[in-house]
PDB file of N, CA and C in Angstrom:
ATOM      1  N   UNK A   1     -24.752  16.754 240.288  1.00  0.00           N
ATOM      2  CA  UNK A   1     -24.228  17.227 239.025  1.00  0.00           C
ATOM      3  C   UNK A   1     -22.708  17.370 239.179  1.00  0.00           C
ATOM      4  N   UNK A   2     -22.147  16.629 238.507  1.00  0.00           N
ATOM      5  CA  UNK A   2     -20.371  16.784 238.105  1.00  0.00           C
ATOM      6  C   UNK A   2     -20.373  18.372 238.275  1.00  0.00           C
ATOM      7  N   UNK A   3     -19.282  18.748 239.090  1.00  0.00           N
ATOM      8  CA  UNK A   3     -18.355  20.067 238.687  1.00  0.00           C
ATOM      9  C   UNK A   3     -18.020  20.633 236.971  1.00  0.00           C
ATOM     10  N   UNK A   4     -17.900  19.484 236.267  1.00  0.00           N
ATOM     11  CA  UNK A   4     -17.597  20.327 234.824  1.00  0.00           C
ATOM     12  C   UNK A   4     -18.735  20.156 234.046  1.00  0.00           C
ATOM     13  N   UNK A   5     -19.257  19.297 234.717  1.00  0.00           N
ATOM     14  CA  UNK A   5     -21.204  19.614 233.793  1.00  0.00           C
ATOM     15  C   UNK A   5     -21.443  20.917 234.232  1.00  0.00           C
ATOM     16  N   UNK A   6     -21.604  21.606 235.366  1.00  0.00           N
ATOM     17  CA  UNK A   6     -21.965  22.846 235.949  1.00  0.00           C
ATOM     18  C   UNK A   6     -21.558  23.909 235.760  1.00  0.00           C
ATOM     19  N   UNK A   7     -19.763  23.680 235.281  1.00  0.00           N
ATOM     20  CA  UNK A   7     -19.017  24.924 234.739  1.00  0.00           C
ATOM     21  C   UNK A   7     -19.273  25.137 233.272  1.00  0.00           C
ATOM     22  N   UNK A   8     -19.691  23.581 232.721  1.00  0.00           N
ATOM     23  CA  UNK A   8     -19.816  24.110 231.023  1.00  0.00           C
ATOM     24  C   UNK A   8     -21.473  24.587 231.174  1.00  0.00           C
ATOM     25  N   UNK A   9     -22.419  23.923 231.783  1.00  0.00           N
ATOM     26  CA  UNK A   9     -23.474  24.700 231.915  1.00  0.00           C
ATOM     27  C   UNK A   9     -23.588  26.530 231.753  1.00  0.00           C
ATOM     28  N   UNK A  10     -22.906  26.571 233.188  1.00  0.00           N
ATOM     29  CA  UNK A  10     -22.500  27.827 233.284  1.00  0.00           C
ATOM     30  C   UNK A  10     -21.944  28.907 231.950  1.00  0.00           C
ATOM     31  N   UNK A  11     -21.166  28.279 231.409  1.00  0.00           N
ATOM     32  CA  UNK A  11     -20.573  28.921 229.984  1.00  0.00           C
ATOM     33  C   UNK A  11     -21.575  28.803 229.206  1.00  0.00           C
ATOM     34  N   UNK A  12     -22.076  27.958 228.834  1.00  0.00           N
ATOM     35  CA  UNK A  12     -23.143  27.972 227.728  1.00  0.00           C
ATOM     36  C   UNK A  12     -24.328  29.207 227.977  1.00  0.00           C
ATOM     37  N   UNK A  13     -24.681  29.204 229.355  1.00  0.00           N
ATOM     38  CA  UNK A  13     -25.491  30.336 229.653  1.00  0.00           C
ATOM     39  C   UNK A  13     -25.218  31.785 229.613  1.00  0.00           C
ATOM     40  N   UNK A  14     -23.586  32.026 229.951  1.00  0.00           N
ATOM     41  CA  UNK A  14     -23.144  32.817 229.863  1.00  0.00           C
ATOM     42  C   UNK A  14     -22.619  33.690 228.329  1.00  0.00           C
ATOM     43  N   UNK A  15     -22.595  32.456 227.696  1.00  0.00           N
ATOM     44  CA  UNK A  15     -22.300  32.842 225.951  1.00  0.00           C
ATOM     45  C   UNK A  15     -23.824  33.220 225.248  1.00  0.00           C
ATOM     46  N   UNK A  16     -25.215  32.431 225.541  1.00  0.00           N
ATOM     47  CA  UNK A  16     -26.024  32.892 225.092  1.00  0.00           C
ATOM     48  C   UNK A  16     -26.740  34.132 225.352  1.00  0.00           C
ATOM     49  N   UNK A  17     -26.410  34.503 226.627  1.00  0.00           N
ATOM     50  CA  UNK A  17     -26.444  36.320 227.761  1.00  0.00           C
ATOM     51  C   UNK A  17     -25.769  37.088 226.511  1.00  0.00           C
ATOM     52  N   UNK A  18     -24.652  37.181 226.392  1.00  0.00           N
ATOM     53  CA  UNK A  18     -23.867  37.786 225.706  1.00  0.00           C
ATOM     54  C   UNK A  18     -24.719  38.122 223.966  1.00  0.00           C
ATOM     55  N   UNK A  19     -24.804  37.033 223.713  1.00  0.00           N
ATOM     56  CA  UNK A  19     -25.245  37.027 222.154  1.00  0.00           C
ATOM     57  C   UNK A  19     -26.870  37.719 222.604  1.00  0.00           C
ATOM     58  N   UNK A  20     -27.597  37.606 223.265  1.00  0.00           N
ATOM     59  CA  UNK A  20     -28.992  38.110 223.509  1.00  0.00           C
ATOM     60  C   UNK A  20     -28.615  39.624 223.548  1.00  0.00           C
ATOM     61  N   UNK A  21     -27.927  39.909 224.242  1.00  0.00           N
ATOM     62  CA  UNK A  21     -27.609  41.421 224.840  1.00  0.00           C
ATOM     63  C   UNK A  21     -27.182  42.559 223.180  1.00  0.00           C
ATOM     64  N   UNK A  22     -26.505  41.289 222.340  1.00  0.00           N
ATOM     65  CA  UNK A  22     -25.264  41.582 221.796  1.00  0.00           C
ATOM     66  C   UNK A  22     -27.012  42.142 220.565  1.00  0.00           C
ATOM     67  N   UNK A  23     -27.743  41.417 220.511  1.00  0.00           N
ATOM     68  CA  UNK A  23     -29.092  41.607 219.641  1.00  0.00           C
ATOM     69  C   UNK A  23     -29.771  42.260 219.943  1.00  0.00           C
ATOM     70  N   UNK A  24     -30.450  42.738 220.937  1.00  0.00           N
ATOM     71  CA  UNK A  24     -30.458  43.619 222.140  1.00  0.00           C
ATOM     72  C   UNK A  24     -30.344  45.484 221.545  1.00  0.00           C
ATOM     73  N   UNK A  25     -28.528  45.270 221.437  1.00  0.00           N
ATOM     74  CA  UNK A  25     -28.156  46.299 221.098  1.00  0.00           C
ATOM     75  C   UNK A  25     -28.098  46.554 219.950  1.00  0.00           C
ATOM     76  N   UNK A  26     -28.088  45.531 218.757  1.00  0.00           N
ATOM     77  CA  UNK A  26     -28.723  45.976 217.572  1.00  0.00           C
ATOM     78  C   UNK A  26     -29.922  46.441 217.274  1.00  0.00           C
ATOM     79  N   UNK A  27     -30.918  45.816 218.054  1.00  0.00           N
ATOM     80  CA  UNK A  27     -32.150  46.599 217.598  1.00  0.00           C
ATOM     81  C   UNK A  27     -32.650  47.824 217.845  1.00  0.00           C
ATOM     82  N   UNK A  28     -31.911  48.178 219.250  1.00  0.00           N
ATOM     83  CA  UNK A  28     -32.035  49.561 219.774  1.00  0.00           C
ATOM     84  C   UNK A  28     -30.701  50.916 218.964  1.00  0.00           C
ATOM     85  N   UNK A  29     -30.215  49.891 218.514  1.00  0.00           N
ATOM     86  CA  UNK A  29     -29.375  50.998 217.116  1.00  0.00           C
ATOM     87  C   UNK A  29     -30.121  51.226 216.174  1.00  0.00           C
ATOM     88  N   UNK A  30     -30.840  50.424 215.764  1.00  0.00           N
ATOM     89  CA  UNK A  30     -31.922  50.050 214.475  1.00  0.00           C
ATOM     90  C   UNK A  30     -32.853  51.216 214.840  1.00  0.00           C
ATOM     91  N   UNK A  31     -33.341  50.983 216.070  1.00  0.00           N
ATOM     92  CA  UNK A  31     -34.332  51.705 216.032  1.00  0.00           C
ATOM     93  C   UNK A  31     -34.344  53.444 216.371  1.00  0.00           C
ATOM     94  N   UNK A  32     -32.924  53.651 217.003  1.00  0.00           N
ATOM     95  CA  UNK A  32     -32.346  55.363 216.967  1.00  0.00           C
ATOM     96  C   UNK A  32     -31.854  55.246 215.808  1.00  0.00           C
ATOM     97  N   UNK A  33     -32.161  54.767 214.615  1.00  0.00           N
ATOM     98  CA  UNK A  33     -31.310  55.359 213.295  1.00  0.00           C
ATOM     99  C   UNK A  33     -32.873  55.445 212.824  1.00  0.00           C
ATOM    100  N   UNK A  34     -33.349  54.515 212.539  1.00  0.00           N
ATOM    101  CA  UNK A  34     -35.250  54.548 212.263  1.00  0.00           C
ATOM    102  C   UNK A  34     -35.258  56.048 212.872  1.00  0.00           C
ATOM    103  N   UNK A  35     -34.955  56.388 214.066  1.00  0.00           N
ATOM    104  CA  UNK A  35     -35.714  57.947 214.602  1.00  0.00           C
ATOM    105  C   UNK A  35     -35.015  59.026 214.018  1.00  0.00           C
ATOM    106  N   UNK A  36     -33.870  58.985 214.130  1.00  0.00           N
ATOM    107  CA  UNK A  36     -33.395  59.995 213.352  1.00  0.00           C
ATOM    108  C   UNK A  36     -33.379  60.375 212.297  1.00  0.00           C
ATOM    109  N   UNK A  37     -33.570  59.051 211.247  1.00  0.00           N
ATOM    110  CA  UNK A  37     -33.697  59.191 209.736  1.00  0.00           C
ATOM    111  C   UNK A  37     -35.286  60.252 209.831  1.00  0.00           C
ATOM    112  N   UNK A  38     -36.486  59.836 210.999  1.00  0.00           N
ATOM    113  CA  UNK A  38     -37.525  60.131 210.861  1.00  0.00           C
ATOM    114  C   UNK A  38     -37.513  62.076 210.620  1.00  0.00           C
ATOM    115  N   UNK A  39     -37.119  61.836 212.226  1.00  0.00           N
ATOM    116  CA  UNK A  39     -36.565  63.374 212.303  1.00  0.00           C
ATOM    117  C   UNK A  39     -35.817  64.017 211.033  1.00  0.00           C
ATOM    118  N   UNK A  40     -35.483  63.610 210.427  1.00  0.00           N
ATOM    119  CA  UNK A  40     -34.284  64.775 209.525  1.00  0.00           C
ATOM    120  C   UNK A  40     -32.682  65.068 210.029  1.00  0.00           C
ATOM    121  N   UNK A  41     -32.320  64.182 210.944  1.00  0.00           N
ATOM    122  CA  UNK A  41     -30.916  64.127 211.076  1.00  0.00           C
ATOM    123  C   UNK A  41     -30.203  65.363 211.673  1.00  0.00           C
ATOM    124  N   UNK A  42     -29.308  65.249 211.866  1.00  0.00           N
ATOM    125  CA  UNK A  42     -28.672  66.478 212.396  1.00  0.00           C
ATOM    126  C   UNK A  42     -29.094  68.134 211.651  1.00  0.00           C
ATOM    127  N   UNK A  43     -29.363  67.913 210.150  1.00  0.00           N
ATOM    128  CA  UNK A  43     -29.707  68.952 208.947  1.00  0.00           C
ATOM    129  C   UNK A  43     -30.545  69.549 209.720  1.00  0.00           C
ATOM    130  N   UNK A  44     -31.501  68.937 209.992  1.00  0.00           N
ATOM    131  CA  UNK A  44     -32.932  70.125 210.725  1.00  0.00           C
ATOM    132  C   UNK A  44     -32.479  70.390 212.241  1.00  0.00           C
ATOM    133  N   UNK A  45     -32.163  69.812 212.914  1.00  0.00           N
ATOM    134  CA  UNK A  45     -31.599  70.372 213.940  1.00  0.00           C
ATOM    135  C   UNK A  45     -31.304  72.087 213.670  1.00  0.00           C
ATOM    136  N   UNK A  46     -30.530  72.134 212.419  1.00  0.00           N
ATOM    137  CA  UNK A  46     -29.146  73.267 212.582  1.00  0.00           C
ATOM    138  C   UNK A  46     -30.752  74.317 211.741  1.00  0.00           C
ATOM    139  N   UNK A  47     -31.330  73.707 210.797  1.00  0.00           N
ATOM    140  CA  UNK A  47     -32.361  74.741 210.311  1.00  0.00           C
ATOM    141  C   UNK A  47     -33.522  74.837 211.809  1.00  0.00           C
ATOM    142  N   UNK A  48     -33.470  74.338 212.409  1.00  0.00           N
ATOM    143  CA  UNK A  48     -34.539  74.775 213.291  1.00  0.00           C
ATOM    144  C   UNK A  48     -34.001  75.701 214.757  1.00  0.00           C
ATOM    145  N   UNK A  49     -33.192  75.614 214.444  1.00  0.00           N
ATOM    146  CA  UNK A  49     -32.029  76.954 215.535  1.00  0.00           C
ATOM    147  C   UNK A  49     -31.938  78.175 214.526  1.00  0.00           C
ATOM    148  N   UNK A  50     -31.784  77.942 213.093  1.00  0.00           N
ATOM    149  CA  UNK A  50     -31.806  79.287 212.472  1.00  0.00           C
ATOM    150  C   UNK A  50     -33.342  79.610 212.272  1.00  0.00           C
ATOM    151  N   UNK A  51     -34.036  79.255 212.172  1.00  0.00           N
ATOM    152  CA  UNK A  51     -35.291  79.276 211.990  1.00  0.00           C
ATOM    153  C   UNK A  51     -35.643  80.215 213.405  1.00  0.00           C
ATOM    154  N   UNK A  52     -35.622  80.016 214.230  1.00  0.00           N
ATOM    155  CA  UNK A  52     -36.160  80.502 215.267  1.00  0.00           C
ATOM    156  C   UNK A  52     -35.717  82.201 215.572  1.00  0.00           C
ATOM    157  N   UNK A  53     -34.234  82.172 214.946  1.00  0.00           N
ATOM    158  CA  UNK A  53     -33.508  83.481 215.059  1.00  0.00           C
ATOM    159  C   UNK A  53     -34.140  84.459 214.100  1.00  0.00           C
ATOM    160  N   UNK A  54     -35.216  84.304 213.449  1.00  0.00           N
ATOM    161  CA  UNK A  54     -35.928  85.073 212.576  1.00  0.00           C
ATOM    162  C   UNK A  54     -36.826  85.909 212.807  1.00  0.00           C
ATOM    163  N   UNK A  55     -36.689  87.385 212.647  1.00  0.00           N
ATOM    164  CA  UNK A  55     -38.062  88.036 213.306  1.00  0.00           C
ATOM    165  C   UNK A  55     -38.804  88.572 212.476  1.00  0.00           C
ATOM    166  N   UNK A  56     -39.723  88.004 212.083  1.00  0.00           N
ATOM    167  CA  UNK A  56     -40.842  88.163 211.035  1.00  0.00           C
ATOM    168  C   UNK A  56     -42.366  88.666 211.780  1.00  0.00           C
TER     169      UNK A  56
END
């Protein structure tokens, strides 16, 4: 194999790494916004710390 068949090889593999990774990290954003929307967002967080300070 030619030297610049091997280096553009090389790049091509290296650009599609990138773009995989790059999708990768979209879906795992996708899917902590999916959880948090689930949860109630930071809002219940702050009601479930006052919530607890209650002595009923």
């Amino acid at each position: 194999m030619a030297p610049e068949l091997h280096y553009q090889l090389i790049v091509n593999r290296v650009s599609e790494l990138h773009h995989e990774a790059e999708a990768h990290r979209r879906a795992n954003e996708a899917a902590a916004s999916r959880k948090a929307a689930k949860n109630g967002g930071p809002q219940r967080r702050v009601r479930a710390v006052f919530g607890k300070l209650r002595t009923s």
